[in-house]
Protein backbone atom coordinates (compact mmCIF):
# COMPACT_ATOMS: atom_id res chain seq x y z
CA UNK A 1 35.97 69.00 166.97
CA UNK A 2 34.60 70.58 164.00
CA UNK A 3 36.78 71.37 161.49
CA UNK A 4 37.17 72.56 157.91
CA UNK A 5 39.70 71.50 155.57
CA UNK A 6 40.80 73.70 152.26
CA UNK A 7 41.21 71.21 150.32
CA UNK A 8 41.29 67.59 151.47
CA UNK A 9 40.91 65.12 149.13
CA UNK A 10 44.07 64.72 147.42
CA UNK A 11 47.36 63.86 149.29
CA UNK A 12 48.42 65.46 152.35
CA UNK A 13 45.06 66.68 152.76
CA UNK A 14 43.39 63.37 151.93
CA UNK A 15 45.66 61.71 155.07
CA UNK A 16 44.21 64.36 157.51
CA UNK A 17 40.85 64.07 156.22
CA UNK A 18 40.53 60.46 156.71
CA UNK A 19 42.23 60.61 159.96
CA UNK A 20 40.40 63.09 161.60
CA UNK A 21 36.62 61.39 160.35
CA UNK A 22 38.50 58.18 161.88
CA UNK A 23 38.73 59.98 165.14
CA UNK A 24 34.89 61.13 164.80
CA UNK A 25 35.59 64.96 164.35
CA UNK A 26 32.98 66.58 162.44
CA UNK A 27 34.64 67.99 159.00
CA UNK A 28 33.61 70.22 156.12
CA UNK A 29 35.47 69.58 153.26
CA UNK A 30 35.50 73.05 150.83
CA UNK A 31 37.01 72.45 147.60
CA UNK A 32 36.81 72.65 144.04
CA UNK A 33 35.31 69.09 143.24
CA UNK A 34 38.09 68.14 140.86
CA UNK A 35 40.31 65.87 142.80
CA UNK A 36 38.37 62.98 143.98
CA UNK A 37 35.26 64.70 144.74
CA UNK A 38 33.51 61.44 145.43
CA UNK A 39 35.62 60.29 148.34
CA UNK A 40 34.47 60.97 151.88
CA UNK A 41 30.80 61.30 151.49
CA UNK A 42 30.19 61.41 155.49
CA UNK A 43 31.64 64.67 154.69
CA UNK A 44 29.90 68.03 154.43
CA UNK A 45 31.43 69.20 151.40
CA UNK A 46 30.99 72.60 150.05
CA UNK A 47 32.15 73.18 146.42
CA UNK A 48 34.16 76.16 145.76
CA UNK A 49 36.88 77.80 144.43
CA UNK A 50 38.97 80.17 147.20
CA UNK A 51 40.19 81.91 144.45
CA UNK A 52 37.28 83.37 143.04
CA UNK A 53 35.72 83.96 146.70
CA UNK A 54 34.84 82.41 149.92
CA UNK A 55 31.09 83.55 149.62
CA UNK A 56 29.92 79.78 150.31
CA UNK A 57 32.03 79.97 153.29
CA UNK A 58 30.11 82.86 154.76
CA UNK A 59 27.87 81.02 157.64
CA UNK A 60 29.73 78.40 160.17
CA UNK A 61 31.91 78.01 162.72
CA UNK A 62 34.80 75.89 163.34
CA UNK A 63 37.79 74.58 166.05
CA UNK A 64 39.87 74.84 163.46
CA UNK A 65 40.57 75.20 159.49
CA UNK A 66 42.89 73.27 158.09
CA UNK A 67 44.56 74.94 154.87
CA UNK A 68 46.44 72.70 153.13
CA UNK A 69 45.83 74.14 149.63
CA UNK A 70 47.12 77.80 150.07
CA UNK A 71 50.25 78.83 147.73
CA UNK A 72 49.87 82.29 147.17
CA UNK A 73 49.49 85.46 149.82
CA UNK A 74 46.76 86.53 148.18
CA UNK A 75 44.54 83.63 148.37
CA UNK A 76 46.05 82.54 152.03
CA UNK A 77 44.83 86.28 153.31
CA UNK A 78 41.23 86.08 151.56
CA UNK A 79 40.75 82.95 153.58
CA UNK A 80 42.44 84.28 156.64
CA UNK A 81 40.67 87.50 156.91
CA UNK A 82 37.28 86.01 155.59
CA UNK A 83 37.50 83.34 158.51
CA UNK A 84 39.33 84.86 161.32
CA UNK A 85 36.02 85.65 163.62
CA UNK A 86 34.83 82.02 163.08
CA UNK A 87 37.46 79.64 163.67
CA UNK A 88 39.94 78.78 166.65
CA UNK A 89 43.29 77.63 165.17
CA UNK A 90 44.12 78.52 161.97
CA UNK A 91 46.46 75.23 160.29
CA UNK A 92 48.78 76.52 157.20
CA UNK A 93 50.35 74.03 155.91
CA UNK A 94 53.76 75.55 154.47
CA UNK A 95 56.84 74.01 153.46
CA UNK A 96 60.39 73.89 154.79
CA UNK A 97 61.28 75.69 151.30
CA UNK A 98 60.53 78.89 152.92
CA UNK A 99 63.93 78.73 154.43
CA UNK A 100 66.38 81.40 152.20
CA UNK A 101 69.05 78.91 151.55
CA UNK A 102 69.92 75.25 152.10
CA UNK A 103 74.07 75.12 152.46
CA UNK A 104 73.48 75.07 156.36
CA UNK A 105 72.54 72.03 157.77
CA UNK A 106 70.34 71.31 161.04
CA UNK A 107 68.31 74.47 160.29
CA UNK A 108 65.61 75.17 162.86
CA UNK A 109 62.52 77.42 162.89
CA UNK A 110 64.62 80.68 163.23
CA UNK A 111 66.39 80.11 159.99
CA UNK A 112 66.33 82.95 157.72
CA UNK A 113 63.33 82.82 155.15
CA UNK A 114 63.22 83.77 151.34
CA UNK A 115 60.75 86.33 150.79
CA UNK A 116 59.87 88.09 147.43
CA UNK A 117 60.29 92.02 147.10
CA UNK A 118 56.94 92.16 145.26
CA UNK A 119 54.84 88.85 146.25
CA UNK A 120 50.96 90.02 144.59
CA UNK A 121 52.49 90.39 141.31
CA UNK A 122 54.26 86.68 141.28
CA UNK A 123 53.20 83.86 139.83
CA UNK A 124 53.59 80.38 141.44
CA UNK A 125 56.62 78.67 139.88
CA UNK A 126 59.17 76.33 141.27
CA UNK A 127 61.73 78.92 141.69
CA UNK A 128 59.23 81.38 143.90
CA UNK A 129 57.37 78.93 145.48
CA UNK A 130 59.02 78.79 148.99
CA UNK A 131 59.52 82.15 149.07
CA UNK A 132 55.58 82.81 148.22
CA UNK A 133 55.30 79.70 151.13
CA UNK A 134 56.38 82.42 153.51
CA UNK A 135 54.22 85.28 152.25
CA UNK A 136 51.21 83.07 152.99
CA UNK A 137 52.42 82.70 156.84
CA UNK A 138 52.85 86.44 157.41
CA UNK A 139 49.51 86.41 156.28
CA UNK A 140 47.94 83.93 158.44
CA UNK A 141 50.44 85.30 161.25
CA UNK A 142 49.05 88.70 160.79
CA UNK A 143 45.61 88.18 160.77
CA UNK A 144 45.02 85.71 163.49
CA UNK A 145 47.98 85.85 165.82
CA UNK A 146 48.96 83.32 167.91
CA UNK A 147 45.84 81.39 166.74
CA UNK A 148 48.35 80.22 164.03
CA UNK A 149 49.28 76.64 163.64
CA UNK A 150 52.31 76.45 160.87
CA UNK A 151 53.76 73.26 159.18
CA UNK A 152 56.68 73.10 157.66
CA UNK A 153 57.28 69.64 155.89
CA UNK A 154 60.12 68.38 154.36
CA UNK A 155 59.45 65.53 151.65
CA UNK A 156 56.00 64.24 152.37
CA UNK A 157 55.53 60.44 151.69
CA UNK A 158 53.44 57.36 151.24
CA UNK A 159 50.20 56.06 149.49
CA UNK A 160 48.79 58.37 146.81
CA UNK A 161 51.59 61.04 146.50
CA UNK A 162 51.37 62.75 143.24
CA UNK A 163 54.94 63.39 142.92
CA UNK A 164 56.23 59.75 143.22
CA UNK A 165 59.62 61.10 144.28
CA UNK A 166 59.51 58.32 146.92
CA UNK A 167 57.50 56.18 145.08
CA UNK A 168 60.46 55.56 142.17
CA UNK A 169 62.97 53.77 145.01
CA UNK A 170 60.19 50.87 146.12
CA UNK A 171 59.02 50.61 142.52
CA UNK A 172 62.71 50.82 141.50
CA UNK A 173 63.62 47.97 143.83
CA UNK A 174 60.75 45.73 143.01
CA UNK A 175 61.94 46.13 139.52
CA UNK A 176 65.25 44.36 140.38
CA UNK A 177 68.91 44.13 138.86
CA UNK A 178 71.36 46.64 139.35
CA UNK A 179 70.36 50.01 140.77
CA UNK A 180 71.96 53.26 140.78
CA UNK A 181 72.63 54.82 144.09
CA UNK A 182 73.48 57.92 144.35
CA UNK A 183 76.12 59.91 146.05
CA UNK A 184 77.94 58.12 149.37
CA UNK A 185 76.04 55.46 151.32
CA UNK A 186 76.47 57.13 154.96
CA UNK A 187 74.99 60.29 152.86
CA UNK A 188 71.60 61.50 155.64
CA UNK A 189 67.68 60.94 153.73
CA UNK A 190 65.11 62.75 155.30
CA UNK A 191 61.53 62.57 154.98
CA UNK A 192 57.74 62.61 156.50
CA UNK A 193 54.50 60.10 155.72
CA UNK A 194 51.62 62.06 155.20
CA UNK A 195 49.53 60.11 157.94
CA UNK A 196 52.09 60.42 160.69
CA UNK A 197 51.83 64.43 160.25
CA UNK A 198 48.28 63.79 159.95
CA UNK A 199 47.88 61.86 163.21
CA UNK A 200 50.04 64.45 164.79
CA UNK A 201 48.11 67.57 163.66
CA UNK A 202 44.63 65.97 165.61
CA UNK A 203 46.91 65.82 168.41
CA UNK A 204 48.02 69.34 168.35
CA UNK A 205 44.78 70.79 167.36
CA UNK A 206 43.08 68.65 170.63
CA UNK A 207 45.82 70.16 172.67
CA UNK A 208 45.46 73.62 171.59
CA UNK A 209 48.91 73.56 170.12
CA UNK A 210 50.28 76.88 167.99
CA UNK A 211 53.86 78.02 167.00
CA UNK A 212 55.72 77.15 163.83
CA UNK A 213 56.91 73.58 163.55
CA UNK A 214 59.61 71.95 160.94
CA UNK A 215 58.07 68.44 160.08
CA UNK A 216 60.09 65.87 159.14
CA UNK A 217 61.54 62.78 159.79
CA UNK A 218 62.82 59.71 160.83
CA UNK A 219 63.28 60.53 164.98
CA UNK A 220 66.72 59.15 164.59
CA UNK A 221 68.80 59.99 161.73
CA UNK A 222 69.34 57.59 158.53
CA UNK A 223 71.49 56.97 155.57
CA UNK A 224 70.73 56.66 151.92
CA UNK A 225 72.62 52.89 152.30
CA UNK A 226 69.92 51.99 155.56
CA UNK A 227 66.77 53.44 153.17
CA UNK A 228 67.60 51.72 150.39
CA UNK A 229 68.51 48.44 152.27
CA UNK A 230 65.53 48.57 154.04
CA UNK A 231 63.97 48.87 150.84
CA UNK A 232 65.26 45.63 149.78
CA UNK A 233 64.62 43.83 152.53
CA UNK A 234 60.93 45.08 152.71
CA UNK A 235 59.78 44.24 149.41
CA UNK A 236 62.35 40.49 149.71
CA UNK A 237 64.52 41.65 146.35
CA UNK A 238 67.47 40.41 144.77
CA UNK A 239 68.59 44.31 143.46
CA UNK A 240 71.92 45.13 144.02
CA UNK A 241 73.51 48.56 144.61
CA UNK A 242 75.97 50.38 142.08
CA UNK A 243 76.76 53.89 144.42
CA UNK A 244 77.70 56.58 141.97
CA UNK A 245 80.30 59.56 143.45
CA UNK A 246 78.71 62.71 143.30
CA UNK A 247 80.89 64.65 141.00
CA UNK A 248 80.41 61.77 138.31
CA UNK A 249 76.33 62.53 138.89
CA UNK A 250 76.73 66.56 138.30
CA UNK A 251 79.34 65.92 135.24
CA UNK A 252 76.04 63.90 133.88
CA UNK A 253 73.51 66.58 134.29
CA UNK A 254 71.51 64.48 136.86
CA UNK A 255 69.10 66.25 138.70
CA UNK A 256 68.80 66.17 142.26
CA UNK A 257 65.74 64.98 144.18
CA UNK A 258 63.98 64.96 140.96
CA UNK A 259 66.58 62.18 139.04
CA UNK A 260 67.24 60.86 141.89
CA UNK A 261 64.78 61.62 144.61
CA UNK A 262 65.96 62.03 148.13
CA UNK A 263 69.39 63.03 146.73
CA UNK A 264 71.07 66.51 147.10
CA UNK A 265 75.00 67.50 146.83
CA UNK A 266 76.24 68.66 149.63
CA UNK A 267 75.98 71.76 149.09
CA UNK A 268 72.35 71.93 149.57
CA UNK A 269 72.64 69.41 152.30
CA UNK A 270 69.91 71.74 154.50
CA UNK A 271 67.20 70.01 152.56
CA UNK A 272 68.01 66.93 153.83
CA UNK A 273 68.81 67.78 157.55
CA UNK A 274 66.29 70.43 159.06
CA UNK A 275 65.80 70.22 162.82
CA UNK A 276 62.73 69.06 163.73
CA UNK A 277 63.96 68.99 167.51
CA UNK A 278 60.80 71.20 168.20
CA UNK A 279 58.39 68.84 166.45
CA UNK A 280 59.54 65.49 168.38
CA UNK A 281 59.14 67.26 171.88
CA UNK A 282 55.57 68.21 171.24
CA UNK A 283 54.71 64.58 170.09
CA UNK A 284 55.53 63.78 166.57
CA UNK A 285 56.22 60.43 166.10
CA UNK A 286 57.27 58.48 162.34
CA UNK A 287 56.07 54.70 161.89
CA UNK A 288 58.60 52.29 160.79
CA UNK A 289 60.17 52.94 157.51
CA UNK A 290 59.26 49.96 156.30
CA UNK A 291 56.15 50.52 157.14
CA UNK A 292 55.83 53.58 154.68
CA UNK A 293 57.86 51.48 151.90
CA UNK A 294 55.25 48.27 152.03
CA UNK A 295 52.05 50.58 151.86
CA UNK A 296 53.49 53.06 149.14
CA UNK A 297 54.49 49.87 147.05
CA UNK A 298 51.08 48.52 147.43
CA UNK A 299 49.16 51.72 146.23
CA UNK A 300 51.50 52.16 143.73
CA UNK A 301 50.67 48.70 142.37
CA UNK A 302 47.20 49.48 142.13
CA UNK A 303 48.06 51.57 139.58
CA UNK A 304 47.32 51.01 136.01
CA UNK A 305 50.45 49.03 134.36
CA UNK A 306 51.00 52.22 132.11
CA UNK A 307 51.78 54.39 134.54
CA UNK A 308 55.08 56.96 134.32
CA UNK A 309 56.70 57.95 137.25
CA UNK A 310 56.83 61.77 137.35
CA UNK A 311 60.32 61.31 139.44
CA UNK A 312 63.48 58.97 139.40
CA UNK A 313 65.46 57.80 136.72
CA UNK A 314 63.72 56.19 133.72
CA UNK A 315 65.36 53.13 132.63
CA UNK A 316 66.87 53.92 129.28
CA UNK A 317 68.93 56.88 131.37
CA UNK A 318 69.88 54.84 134.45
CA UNK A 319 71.06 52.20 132.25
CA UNK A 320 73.32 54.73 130.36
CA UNK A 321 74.70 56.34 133.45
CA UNK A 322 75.47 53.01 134.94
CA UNK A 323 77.48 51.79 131.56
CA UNK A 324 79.29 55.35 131.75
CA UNK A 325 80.14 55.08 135.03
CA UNK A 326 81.59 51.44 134.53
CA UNK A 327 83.62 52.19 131.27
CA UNK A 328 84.72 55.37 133.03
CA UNK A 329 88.39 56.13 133.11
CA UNK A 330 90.66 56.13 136.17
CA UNK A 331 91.68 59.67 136.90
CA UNK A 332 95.86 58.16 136.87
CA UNK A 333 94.86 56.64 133.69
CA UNK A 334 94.12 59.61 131.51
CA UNK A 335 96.39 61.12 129.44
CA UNK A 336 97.67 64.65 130.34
């Protein structure tokens, strides 16, 4: 197939890029050149920025584009419009934080999505950026129909993720000692390696697969005490695990998923548990967990010594959370 990918060369995209040169496809990269532009030179790779126009996109034809860089409507329809006539499938890659709220677990694709009452005049911003998710797919929806191909991943994983919020629990374990764990141990983790969903995107595309699909994973379901022991056994630690109640966590200020990644309360629970019952029967399939864990260790320790994690606790703050929860005081102790 030929395809073109928006983007490409820095996580997610980087996964699909690789995989789909692995499988021989033909691919035009079109990016900005500022994330890695040297990898992939068997590549055609057009330099660009969508945002300021698609002019260099203006001859060629394609199977399929692959957008994996799109975040705002505005952009999304430029490309949509300006590539409609030329390509088969058009591949958004959006985000399971389109969804309007997250009390509800086991959401599927018919959830109810956050939209914005004025989306052109927003700006990108963690608060608006699932709802601008779903802008971007009535755009792509709108233009090209049911030539539409529509991801939505939960917590994408693995070797060069930028946000290390997996990252911080292999790196945490491989530190050793005594580790914070957050909320219950039966509590559900959910998440997706970036070259599972790109292996299973070639498969779709070859099939001539559309629809909307939630993306994430493992197949069967798993607990924050079976990641994180899975963890130790992986990387052959000696950590052991201090679980820390939920209410004690909030009283502290911790922040969920970004404190302690993987981690919600309950009451946003639906980030943790979206159906992808859809997803499984049209192929996707996770590798081993401990497959993800051993490879995302490795990269990470290619890294230079100095490097911060941009997620998870740092050590000064778990140390102090684990001393307050051990010289906490028993609720029949306190004095009335």
């Amino acid at each position: 197939m030929k395809l073109l990918i928006l983007g490409g060369t820095a996580f997610l995209g980087r996964h699909i890029t690789a995989a789909a040169l692995a499988a021989d496809h033909d691919v035009t990269l079109f990016h900005r050149g500022q994330t890695n532009p040297d990898l992939f030179p068997q590549a055609t790779r057009i330099i660009g920025d969508r945002t300021k126009g698609l002019d260099k996109l203006a001859d060629g034809e394609w199977a399929a584009v692959i957008d994996t860089s799109g975040y705002h409507p505005s952009a999304v329809r430029a490309s949509a419009k300006a590539l409609a006539d030329r390509v088969g499938t058009y591949v958004f890659i959006s985000t399971i934080s389109v969804y309007a709220g997250f009390a509800t677990p086991n959401q599927d694709e018919s959830a109810p999505l956050a939209r914005l009452d004025r989306p052109s005049r927003a700006q990108v911003t963690n608060e608006n950026y699932g709802a601008l998710k779903t802008h971007c797919e009535d755009a792509v929806q709108k233009i090209v129909g049911d030539r539409a191909l529509i991801l939505r991943p939960g917590l994408i994983v693995g070797p060069h993720d930028p946000t290390d919020r997996f990252t911080y629990w292999p790196a945490r374990v491989q530190r050793g000692g005594e580790v914070l764990a957050p909320g219950v141990p039966t509590g559900p983790v959910q998440f997706i390696d970036a070259r599972d969903i790109a292996d299973w995107l070639l498969v779709l595309l070859e099939a001539g697969t559309t629809g909307i699909y939630n993306v994430a994973g493992p197949q069967k379901e798993m607990s924050f005490s079976t990641f994180l022991d899975a963890c130790k056994k992986t990387i052959n630690s000696d950590v052991t695990y201090t679980w820390v109640t939920p209410d004690f966590l909030a009283q502290h200020n911790v922040v969920p998923f970004q404190e302690l990644p993987l981690w919600v309360p309950v009451s946003l629970s639906g980030l943790i548990t979206i159906d992808c019952t859809k997803a499984f029967a049209a192929g996707l399939t996770c590798r081993p967990v401990e497959t993800t864990i051993a490879d995302t260790l490795a990269w990470f320790n290619t890294l230079p010594s100095d490097h911060q994690l941009r997620a998870g606790l740092t050590p000064e703050r778990e140390q102090a959370l684990l001393n307050a929860w051990q010289n906490r005081v028993p609720f029949s102790s306190r004095s009335e």
